[in-house]
N, C-alpha and C. Protein backbone atom coordinates (compact mmCIF):
# COMPACT_ATOMS: atom_id res chain seq x y z
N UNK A 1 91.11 201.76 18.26
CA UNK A 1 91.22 200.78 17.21
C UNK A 1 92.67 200.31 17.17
N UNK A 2 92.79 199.01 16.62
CA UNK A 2 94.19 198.24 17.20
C UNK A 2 94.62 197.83 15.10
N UNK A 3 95.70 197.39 15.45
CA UNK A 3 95.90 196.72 14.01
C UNK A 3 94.92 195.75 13.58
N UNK A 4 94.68 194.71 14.10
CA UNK A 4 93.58 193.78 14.06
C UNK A 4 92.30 194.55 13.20
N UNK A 5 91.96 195.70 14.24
CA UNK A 5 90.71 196.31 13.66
C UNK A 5 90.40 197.09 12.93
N UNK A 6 92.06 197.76 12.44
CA UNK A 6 92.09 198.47 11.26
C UNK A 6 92.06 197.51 10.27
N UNK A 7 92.71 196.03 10.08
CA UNK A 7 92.79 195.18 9.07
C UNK A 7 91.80 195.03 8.46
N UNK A 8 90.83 194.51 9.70
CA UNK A 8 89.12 194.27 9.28
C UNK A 8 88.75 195.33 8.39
N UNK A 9 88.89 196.49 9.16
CA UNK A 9 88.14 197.34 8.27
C UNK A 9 88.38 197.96 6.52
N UNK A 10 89.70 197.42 6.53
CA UNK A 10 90.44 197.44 5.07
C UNK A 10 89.53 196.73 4.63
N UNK A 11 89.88 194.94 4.85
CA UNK A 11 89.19 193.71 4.30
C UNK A 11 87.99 194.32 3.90
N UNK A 12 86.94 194.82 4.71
CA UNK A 12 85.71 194.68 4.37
C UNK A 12 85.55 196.01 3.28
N UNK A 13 86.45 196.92 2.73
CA UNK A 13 86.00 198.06 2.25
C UNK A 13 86.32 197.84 1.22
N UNK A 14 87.33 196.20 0.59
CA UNK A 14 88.44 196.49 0.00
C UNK A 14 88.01 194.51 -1.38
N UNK A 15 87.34 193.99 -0.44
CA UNK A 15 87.31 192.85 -0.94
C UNK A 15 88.23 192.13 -0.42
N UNK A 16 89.11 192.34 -0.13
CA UNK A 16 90.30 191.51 0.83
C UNK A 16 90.13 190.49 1.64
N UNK A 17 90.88 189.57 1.77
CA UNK A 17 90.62 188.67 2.94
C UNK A 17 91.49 189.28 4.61
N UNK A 18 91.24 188.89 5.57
CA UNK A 18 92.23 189.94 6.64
C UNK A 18 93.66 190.03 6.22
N UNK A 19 93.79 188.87 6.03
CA UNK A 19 95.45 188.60 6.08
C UNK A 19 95.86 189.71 4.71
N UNK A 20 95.54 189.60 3.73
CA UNK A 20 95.77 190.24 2.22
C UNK A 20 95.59 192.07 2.94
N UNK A 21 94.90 192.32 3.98
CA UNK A 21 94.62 193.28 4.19
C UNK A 21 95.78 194.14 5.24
N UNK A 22 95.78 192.91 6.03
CA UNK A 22 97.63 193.36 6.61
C UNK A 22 98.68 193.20 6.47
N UNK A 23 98.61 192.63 5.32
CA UNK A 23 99.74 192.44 4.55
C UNK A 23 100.29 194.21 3.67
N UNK A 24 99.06 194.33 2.99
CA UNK A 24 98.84 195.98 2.32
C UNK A 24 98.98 197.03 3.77
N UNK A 25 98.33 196.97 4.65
CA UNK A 25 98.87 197.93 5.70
C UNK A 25 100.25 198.10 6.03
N UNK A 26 100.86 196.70 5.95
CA UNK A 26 102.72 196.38 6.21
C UNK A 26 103.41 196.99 4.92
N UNK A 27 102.62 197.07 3.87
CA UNK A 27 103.53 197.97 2.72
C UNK A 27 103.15 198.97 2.83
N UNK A 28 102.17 199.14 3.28
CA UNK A 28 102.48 201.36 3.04
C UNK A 28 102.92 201.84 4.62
N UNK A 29 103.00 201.16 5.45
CA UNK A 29 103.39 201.44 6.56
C UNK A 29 105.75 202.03 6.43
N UNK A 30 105.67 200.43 5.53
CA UNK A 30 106.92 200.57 5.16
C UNK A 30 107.39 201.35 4.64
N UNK A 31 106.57 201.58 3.57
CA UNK A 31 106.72 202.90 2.47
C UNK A 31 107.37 204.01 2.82
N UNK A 32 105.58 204.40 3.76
CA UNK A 32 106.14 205.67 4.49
C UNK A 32 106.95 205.81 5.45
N UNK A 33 107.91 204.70 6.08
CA UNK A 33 109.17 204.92 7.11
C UNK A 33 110.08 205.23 6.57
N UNK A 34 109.69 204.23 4.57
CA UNK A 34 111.20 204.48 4.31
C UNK A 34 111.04 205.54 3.40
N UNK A 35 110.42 206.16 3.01
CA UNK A 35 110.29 207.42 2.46
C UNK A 35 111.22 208.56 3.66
N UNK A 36 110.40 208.62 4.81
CA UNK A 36 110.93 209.20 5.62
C UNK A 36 112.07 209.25 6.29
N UNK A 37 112.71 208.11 6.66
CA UNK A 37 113.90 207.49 7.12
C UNK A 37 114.66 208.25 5.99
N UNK A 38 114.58 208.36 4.53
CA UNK A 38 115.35 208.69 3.81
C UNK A 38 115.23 210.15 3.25
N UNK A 39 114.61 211.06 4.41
CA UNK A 39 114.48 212.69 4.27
C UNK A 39 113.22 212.71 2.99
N UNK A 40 112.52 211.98 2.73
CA UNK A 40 111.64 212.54 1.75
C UNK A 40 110.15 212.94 2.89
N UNK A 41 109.13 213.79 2.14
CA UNK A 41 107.98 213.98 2.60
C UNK A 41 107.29 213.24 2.01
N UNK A 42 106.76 212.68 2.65
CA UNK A 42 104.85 211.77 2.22
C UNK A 42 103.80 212.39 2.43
N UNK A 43 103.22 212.62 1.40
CA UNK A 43 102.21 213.38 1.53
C UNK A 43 100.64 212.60 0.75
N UNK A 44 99.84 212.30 1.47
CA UNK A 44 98.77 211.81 1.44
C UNK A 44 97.98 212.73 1.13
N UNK A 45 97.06 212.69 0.26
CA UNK A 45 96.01 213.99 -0.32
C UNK A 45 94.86 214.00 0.36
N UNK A 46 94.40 214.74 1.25
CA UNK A 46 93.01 214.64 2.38
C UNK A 46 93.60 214.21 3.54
N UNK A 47 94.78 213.90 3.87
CA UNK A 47 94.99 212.96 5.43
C UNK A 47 95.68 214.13 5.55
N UNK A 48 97.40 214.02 5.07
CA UNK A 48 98.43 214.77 6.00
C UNK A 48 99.64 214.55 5.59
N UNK A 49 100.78 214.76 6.00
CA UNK A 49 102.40 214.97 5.32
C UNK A 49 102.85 214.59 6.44
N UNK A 50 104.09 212.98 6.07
CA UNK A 50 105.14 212.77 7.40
C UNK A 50 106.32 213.30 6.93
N UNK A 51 107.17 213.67 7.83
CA UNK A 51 108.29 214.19 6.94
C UNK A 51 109.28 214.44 8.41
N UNK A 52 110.49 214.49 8.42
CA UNK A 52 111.38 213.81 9.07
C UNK A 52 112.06 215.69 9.72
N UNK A 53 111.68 215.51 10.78
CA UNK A 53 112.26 217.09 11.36
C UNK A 53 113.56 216.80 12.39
N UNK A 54 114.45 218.06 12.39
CA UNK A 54 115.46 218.25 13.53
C UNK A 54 114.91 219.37 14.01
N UNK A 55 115.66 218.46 15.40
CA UNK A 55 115.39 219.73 16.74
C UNK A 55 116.42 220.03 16.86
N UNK A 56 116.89 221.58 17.27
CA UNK A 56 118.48 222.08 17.58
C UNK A 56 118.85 221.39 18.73
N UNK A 57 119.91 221.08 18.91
CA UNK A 57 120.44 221.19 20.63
C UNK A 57 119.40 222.90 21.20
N UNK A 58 119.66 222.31 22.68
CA UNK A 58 119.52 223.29 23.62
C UNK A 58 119.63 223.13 24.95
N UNK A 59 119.72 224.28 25.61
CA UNK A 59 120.31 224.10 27.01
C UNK A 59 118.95 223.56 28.00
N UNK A 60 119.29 223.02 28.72
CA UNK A 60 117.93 222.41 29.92
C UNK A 60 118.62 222.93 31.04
N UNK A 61 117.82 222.28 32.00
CA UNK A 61 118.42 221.93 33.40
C UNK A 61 118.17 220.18 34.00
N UNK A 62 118.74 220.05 34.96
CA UNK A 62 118.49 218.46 35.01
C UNK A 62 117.67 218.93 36.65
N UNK A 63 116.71 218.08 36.16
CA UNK A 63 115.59 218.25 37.18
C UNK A 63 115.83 217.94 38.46
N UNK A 64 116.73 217.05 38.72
CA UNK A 64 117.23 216.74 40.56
C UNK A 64 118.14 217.74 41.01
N UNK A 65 119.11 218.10 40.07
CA UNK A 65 120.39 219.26 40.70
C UNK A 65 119.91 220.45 40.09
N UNK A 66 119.33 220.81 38.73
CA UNK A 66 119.08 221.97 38.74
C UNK A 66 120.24 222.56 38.18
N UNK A 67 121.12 221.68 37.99
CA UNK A 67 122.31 221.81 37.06
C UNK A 67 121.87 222.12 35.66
N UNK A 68 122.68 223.11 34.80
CA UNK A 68 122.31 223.35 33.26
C UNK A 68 123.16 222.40 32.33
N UNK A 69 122.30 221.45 31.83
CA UNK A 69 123.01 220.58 30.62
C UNK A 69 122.60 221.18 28.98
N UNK A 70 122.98 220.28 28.75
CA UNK A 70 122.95 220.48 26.85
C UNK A 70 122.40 219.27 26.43
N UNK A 71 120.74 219.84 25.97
CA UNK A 71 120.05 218.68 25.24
C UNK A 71 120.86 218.01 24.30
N UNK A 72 121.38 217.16 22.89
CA UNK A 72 121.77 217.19 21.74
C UNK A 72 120.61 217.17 20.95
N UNK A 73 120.80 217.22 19.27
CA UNK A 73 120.11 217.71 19.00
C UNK A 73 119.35 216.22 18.07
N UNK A 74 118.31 216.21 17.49
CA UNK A 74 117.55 214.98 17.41
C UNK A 74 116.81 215.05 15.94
N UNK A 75 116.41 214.02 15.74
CA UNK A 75 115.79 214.21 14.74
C UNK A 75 114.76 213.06 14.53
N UNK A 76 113.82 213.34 14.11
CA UNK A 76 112.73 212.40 14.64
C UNK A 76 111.16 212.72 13.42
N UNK A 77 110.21 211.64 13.44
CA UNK A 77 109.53 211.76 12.45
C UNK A 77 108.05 212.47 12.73
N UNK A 78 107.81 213.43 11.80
CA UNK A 78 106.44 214.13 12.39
C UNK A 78 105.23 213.96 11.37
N UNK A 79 104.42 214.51 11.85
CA UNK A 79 102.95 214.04 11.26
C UNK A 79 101.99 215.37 11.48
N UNK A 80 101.87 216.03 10.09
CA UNK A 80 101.02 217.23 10.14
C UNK A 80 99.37 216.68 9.16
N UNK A 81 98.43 216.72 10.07
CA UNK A 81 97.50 216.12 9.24
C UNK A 81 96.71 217.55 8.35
N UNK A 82 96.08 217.13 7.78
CA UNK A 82 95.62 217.81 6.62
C UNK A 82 94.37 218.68 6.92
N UNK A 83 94.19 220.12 6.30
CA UNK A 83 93.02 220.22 7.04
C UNK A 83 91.34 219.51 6.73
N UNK A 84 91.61 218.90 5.93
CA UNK A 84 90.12 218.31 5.54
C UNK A 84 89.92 217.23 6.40
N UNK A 85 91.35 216.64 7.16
CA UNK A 85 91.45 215.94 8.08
C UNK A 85 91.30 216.36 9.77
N UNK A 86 91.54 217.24 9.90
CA UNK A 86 91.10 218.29 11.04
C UNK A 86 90.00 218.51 11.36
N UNK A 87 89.77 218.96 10.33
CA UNK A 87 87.82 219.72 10.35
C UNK A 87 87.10 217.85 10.48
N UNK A 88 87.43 216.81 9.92
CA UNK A 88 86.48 216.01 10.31
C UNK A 88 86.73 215.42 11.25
N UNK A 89 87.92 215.48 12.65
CA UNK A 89 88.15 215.28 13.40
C UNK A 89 87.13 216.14 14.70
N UNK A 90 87.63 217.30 13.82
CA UNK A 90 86.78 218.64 15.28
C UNK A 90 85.47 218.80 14.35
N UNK A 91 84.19 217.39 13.86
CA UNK A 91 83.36 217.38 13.80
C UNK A 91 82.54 218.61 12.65
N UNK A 92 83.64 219.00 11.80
CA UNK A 92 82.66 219.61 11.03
C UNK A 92 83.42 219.50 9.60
């Protein structure tokens, strides 16, 4: 499913026309970046929690020489879904 076909499926659940419908997807989309972007957790009740994690540095190797570098360390946005969201994923 693409944006397009998530829109539709808003519209039709929602009374919406498409456009009114991706328009509302573009605000909670936003929401939750900028919730996150700004260290908060979002937490959706039945779906799941985004919430903004660091990874430490750590040592690698670089795959052509085999040389040991130093990852830095990162921070990046994650997505733990919920278990009522799980279980209807793995069908039960």
């Amino acid at each position: 499913m693409n944006r397009k076909d998530l829109a539709a499926k808003v519209a039709d659940r929602t009374d919406l026309d498409p456009r009114q419908a991706d328009a509302a997807i573009d605000a909670v989309l936003e929401a939750i970046m900028a919730g996150v972007t700004d260290g908060e957790r979002v937490s959706l009740g039945g779906f799941g929690t985004f919430e903004r994690r660091t990874r430490a540095a750590r040592a690698g190797r670089n795959p052509q020489t085999g040389e040991p570098i130093t990852i830095a360390a990162t921070v990046a946005p994650a997505f733990k879904p919920a278990s009522a969201f799980k279980q209807s994923v793995a069908g039960g």
